[in-house]
PDB file of N, CA and C in Angstrom:
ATOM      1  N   UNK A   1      36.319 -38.280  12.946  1.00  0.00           N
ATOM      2  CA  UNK A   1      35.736 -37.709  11.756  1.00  0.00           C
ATOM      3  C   UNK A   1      34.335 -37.172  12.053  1.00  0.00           C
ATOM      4  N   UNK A   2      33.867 -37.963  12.755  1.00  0.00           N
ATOM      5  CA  UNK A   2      32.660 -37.418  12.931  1.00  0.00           C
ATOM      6  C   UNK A   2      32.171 -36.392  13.952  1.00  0.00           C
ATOM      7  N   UNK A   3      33.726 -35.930  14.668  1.00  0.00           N
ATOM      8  CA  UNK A   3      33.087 -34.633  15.362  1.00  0.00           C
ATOM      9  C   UNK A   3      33.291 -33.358  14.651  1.00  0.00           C
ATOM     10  N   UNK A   4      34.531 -33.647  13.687  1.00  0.00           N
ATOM     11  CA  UNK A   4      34.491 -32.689  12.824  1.00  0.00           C
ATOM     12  C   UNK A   4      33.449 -32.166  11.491  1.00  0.00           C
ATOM     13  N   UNK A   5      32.966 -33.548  11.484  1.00  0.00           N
ATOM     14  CA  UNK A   5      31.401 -33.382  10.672  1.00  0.00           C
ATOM     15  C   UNK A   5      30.048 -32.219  11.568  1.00  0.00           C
ATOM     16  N   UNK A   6      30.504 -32.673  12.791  1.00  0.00           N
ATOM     17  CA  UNK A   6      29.482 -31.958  13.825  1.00  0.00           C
ATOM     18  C   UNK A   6      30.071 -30.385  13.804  1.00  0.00           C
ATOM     19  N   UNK A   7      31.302 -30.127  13.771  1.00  0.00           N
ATOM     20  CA  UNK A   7      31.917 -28.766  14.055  1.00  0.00           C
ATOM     21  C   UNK A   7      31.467 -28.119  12.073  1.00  0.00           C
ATOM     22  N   UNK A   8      31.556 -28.628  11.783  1.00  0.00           N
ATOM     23  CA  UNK A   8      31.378 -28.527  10.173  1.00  0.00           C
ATOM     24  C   UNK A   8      30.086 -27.478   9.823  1.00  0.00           C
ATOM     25  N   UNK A   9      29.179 -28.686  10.654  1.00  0.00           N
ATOM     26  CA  UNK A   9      27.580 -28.174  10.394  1.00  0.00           C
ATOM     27  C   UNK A   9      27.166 -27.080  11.429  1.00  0.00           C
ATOM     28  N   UNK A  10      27.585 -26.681  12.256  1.00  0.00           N
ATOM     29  CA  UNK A  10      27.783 -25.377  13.264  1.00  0.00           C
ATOM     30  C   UNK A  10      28.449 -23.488  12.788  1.00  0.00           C
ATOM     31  N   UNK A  11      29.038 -24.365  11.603  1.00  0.00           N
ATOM     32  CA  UNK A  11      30.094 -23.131  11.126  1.00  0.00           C
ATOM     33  C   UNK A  11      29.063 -21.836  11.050  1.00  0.00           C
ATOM     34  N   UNK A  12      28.598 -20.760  11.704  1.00  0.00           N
ATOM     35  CA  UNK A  12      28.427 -19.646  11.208  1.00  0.00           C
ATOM     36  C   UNK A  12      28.982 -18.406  10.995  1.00  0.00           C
ATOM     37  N   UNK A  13      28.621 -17.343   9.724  1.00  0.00           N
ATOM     38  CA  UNK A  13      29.539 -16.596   9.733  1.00  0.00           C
ATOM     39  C   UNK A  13      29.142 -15.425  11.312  1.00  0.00           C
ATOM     40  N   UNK A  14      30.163 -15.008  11.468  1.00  0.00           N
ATOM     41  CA  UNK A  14      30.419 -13.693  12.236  1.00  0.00           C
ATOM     42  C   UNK A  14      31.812 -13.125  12.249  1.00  0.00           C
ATOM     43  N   UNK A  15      32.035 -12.258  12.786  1.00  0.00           N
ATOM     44  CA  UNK A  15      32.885 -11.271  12.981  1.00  0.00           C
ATOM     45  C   UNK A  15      34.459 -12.098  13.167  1.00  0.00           C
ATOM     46  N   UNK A  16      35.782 -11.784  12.982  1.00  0.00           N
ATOM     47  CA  UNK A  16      36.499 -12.507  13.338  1.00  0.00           C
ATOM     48  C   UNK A  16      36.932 -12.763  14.512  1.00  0.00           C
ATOM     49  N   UNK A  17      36.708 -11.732  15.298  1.00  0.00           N
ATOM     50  CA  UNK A  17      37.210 -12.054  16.714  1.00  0.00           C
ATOM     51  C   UNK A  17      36.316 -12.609  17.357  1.00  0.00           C
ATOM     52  N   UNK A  18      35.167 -13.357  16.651  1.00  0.00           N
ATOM     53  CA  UNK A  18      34.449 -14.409  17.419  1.00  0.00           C
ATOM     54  C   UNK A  18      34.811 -15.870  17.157  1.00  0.00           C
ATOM     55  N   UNK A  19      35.756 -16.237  16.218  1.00  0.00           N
ATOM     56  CA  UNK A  19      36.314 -16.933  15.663  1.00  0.00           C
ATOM     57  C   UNK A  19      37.419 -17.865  16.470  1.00  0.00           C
ATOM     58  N   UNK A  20      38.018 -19.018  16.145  1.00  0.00           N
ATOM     59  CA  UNK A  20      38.885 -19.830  16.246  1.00  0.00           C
ATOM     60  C   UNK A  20      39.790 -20.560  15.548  1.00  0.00           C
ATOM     61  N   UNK A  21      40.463 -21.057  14.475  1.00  0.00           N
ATOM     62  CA  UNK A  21      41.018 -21.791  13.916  1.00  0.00           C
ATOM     63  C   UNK A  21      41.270 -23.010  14.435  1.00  0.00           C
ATOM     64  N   UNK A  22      40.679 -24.104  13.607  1.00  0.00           N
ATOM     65  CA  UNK A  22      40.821 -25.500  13.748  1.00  0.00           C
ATOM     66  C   UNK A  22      40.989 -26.485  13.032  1.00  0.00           C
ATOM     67  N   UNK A  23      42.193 -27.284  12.926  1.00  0.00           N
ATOM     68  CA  UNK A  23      42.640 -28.257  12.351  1.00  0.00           C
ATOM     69  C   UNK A  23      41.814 -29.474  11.330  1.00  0.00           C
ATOM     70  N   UNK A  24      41.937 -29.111  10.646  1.00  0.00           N
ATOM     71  CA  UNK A  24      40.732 -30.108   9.338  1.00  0.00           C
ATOM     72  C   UNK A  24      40.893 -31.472   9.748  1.00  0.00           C
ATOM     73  N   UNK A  25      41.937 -31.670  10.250  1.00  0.00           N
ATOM     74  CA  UNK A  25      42.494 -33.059  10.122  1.00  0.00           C
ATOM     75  C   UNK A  25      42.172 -34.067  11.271  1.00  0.00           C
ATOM     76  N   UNK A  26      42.303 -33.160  12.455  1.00  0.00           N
ATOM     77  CA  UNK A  26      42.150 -33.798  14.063  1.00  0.00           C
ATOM     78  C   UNK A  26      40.656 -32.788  15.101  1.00  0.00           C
ATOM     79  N   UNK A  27      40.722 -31.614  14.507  1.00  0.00           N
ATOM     80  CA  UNK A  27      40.062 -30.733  14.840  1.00  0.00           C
ATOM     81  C   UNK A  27      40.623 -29.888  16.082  1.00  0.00           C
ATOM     82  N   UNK A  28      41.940 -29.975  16.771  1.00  0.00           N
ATOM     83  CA  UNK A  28      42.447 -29.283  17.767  1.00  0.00           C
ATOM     84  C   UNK A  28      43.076 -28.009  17.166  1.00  0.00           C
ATOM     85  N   UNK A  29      43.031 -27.488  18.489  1.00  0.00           N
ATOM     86  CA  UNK A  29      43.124 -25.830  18.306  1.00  0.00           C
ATOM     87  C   UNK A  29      44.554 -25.289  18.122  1.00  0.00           C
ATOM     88  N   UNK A  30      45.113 -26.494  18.449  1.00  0.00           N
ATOM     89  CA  UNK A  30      46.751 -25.862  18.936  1.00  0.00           C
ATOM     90  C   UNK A  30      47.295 -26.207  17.295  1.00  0.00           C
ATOM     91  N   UNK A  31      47.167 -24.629  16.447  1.00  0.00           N
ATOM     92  CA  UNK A  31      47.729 -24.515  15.368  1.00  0.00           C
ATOM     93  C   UNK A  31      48.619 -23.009  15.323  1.00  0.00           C
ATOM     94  N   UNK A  32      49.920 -23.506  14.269  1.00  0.00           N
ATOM     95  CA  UNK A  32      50.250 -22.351  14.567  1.00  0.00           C
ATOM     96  C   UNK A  32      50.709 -22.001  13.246  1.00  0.00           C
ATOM     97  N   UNK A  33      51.420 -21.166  12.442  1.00  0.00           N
ATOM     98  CA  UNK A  33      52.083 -20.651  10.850  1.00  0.00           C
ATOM     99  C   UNK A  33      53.204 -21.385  11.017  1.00  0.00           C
ATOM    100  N   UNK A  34      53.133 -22.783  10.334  1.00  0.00           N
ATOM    101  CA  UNK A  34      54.613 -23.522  10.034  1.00  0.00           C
ATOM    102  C   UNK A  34      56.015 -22.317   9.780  1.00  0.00           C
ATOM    103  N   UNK A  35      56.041 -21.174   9.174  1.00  0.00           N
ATOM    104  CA  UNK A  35      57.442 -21.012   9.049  1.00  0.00           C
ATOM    105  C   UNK A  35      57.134 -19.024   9.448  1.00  0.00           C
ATOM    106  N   UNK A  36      57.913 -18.357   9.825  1.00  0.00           N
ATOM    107  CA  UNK A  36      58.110 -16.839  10.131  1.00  0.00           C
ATOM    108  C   UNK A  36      57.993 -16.183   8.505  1.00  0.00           C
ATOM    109  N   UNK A  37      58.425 -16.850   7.679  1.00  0.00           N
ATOM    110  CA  UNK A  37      58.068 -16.271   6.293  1.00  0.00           C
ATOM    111  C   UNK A  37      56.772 -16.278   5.626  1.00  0.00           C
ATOM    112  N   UNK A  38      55.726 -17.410   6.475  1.00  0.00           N
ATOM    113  CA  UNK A  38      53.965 -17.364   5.801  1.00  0.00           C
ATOM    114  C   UNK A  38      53.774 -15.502   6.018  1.00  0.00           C
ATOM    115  N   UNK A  39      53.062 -15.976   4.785  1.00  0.00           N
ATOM    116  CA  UNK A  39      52.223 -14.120   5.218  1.00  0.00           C
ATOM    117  C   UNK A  39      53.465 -13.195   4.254  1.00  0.00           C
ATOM    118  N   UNK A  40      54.570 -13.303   4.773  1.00  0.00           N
ATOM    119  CA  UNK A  40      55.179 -12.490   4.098  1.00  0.00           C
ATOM    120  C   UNK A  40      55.398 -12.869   2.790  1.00  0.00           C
ATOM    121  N   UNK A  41      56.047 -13.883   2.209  1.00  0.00           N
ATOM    122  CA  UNK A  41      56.342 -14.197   0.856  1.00  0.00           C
ATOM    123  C   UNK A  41      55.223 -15.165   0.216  1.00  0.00           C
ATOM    124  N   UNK A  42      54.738 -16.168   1.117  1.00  0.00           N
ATOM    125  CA  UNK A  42      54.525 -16.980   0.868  1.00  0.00           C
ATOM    126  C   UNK A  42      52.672 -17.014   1.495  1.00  0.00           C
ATOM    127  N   UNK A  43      52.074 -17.967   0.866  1.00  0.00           N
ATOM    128  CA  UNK A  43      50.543 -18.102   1.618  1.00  0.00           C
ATOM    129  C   UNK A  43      50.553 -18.447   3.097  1.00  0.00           C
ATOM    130  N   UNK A  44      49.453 -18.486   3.904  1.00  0.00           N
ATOM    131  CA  UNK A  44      49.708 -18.875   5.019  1.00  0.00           C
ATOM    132  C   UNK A  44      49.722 -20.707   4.973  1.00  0.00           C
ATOM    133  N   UNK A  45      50.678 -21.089   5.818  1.00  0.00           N
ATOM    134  CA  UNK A  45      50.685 -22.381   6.128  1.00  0.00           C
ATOM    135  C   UNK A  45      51.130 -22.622   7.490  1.00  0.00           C
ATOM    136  N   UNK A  46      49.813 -23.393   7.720  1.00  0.00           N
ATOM    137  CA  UNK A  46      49.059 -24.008   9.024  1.00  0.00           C
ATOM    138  C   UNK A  46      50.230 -25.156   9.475  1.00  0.00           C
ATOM    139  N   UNK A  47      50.654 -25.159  10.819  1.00  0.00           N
ATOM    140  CA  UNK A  47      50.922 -26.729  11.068  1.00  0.00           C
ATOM    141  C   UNK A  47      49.785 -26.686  12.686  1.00  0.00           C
ATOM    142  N   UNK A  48      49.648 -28.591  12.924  1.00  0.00           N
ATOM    143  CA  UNK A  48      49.021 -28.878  14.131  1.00  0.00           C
ATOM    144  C   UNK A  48      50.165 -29.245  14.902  1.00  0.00           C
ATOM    145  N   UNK A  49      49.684 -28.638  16.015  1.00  0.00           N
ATOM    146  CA  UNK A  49      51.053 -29.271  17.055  1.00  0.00           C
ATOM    147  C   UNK A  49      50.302 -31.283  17.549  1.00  0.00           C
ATOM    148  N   UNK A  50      49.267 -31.262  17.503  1.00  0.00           N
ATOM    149  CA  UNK A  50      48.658 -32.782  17.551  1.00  0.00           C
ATOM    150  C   UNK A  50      48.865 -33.517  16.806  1.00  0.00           C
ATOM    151  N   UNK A  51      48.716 -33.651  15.071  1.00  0.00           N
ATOM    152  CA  UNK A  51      48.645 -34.423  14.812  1.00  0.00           C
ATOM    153  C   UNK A  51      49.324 -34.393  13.570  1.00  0.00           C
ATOM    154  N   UNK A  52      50.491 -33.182  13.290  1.00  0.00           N
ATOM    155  CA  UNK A  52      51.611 -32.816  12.454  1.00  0.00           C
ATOM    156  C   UNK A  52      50.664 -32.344  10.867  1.00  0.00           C
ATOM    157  N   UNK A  53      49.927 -32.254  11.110  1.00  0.00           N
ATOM    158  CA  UNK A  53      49.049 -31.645   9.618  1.00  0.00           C
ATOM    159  C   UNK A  53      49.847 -29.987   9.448  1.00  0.00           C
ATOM    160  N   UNK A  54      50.186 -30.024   8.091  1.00  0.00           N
ATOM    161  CA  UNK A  54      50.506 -28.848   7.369  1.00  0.00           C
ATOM    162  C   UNK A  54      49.878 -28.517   6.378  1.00  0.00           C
ATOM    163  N   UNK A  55      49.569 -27.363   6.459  1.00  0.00           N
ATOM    164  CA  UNK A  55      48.693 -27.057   5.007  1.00  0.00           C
ATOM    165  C   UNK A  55      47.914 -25.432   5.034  1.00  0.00           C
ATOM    166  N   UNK A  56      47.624 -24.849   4.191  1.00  0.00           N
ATOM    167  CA  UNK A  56      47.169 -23.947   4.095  1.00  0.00           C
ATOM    168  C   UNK A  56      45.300 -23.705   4.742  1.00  0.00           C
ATOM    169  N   UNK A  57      45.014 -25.361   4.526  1.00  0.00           N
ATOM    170  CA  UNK A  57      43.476 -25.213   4.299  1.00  0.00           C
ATOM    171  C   UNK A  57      43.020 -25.373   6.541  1.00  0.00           C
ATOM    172  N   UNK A  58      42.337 -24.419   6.843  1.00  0.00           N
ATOM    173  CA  UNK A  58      41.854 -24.857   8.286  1.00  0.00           C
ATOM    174  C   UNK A  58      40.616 -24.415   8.304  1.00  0.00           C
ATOM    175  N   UNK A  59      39.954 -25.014   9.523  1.00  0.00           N
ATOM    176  CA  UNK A  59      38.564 -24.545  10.008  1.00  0.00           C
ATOM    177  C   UNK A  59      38.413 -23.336  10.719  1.00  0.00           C
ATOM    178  N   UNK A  60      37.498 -22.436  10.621  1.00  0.00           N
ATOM    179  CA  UNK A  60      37.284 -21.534  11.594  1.00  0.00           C
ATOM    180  C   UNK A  60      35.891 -21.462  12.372  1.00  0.00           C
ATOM    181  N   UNK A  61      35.779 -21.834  13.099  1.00  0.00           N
ATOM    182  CA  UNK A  61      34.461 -22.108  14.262  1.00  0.00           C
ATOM    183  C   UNK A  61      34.360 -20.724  15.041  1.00  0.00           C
ATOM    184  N   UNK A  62      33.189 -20.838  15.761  1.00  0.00           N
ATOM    185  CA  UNK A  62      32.986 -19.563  16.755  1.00  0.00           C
ATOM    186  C   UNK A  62      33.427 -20.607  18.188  1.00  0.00           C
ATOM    187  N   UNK A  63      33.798 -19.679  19.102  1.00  0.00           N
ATOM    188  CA  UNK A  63      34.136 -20.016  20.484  1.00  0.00           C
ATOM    189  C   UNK A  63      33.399 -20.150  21.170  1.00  0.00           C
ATOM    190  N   UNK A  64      32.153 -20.105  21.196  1.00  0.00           N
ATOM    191  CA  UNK A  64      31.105 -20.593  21.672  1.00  0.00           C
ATOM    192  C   UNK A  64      30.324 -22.031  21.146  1.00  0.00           C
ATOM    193  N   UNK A  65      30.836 -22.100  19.750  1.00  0.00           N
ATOM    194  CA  UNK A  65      30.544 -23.277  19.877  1.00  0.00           C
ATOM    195  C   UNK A  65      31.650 -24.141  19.816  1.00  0.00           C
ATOM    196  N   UNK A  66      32.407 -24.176  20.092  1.00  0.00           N
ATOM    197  CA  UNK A  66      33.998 -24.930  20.268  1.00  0.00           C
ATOM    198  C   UNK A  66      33.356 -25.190  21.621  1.00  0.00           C
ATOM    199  N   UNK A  67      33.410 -24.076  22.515  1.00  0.00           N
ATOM    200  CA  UNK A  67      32.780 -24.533  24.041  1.00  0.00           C
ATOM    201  C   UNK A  67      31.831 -25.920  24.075  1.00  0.00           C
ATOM    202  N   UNK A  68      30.941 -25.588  23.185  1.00  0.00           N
ATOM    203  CA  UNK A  68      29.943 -26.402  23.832  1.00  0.00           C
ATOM    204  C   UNK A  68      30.298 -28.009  23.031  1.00  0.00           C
ATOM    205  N   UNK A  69      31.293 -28.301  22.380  1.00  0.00           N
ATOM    206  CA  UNK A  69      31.764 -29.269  21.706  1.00  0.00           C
ATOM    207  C   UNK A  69      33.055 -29.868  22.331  1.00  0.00           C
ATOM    208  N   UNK A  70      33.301 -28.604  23.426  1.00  0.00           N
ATOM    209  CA  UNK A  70      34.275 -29.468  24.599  1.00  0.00           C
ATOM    210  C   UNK A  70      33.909 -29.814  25.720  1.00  0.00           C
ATOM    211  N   UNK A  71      32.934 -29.573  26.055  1.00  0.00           N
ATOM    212  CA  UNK A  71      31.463 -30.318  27.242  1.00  0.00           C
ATOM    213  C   UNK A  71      30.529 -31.114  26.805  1.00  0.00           C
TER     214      UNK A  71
END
């Protein structure tokens, strides 16, 4: 919990392709659109391949600071 408190307080805005998506729940990256129909019919929904979280709601961090939160 508390590294995601740390990734929390880092959030700045920029551009999207400076961006990452990250798991509210565990904070890992490996997320992907639970079903081929998000987006099209339906809202987007998130699953974690870590720690099975589904849901619409995720983090988006910059990759630079993801870096420096994996060193």
């Amino acid at each position: 919990m508390q590294k995601i408190k740390r990734m929390l307080k880092r959030i700045v805005h920029s551009s999207q392709s400076d961006k990452v998506i990250v798991c509210p729940r565990c904070g890992s990256t490996r997320l992907s659109l639970s079903s081929k129909m998000d987006v099209w019919l339906t809202p987007k929904k998130y699953f974690c391949a870590d720690c099975g979280y589904v849901g619409p709601i995720v983090m988006e961090i910059e990759r630079k600071e993801l870096k420096k939160e994996e060193n």
